[in-house]
C-alpha atoms as a PDB file:
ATOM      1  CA  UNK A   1      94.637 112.778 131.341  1.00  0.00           C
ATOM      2  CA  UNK A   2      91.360 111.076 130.424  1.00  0.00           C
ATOM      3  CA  UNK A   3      88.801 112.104 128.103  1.00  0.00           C
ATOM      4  CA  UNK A   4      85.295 113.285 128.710  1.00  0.00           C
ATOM      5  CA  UNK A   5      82.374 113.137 126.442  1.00  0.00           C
ATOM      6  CA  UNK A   6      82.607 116.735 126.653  1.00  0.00           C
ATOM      7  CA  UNK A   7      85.818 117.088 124.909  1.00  0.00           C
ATOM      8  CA  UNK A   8      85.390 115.928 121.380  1.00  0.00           C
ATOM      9  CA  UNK A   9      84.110 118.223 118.697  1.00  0.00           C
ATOM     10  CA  UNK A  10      81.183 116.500 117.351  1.00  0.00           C
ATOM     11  CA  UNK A  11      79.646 113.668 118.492  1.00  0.00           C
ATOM     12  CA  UNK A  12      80.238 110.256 117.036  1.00  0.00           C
ATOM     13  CA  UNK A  13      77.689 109.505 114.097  1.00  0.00           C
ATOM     14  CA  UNK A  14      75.116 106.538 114.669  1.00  0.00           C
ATOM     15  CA  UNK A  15      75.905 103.259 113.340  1.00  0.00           C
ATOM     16  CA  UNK A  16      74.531 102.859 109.586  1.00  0.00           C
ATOM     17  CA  UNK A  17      71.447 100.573 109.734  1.00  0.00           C
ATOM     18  CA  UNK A  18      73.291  97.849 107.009  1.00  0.00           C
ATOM     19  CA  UNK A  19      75.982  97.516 110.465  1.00  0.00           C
ATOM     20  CA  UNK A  20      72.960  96.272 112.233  1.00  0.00           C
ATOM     21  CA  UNK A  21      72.890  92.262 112.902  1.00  0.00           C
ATOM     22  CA  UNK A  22      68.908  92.527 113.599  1.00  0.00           C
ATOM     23  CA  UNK A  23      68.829  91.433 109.951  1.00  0.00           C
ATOM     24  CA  UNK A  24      68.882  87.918 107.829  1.00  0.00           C
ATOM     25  CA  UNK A  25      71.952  86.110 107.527  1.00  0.00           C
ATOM     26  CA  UNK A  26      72.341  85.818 104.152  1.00  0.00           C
ATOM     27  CA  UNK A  27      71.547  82.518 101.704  1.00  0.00           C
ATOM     28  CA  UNK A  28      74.178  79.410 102.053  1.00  0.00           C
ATOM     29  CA  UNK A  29      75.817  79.330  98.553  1.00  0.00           C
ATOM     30  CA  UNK A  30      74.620  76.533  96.780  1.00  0.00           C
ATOM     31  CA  UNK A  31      76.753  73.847  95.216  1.00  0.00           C
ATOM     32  CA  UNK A  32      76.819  74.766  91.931  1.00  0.00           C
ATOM     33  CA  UNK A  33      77.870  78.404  93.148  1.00  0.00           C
ATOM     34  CA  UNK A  34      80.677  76.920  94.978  1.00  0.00           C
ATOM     35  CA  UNK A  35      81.731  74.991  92.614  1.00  0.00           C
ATOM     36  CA  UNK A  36      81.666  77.713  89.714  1.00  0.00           C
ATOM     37  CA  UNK A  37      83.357  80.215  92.639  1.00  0.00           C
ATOM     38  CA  UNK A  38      86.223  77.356  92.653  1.00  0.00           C
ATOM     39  CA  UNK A  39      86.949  77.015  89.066  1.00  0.00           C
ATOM     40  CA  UNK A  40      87.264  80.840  89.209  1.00  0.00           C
ATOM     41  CA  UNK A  41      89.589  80.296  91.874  1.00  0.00           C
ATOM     42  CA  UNK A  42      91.708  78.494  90.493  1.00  0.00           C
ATOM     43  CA  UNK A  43      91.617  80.137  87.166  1.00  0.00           C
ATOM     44  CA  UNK A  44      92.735  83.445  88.321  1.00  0.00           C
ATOM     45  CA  UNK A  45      95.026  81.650  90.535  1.00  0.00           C
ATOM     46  CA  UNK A  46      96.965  80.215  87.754  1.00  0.00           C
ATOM     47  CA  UNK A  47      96.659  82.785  85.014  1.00  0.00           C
ATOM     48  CA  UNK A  48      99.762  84.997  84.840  1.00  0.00           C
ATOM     49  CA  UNK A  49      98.995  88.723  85.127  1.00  0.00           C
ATOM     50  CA  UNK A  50      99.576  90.761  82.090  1.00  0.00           C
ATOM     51  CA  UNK A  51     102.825  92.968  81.376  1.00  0.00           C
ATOM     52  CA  UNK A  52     101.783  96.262  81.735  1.00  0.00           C
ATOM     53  CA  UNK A  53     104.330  98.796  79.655  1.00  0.00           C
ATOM     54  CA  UNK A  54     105.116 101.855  80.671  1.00  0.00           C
ATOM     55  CA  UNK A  55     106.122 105.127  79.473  1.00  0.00           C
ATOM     56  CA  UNK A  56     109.490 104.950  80.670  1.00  0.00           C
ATOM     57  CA  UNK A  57     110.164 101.459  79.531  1.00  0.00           C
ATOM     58  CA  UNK A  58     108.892 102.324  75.847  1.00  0.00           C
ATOM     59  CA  UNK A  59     111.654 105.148  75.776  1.00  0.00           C
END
């Protein structure tokens, strides 16, 4: 059974303009941006995540 444009209940909505490639490609990060995006990195990479408690467990 195929599908005609007829069949759906709404039509599909138009792309939002931001979806559009018409536009600048965004700035290169510059070194010191990568480098500070790095040491982030790696800091939340090796920082253990904190011990939430819950309810249950403080019963």
């Amino acid at each position: 059974m195929s599908i005609s444009h007829q069949d759906h209940a709404y039509p599909e909505p138009a792309a939002h303009p931001n979806w559009s490639s018409r536009h600048h490609k965004p700035r290169p990060l510059t070194p010191a941006q990568q480098k500070q995006n790095r040491d982030a990195l790696l800091r939340a990479q090796h920082t253990p995540r904190p011990r939430h408690t819950t309810m249950k467990a403080a019963r």
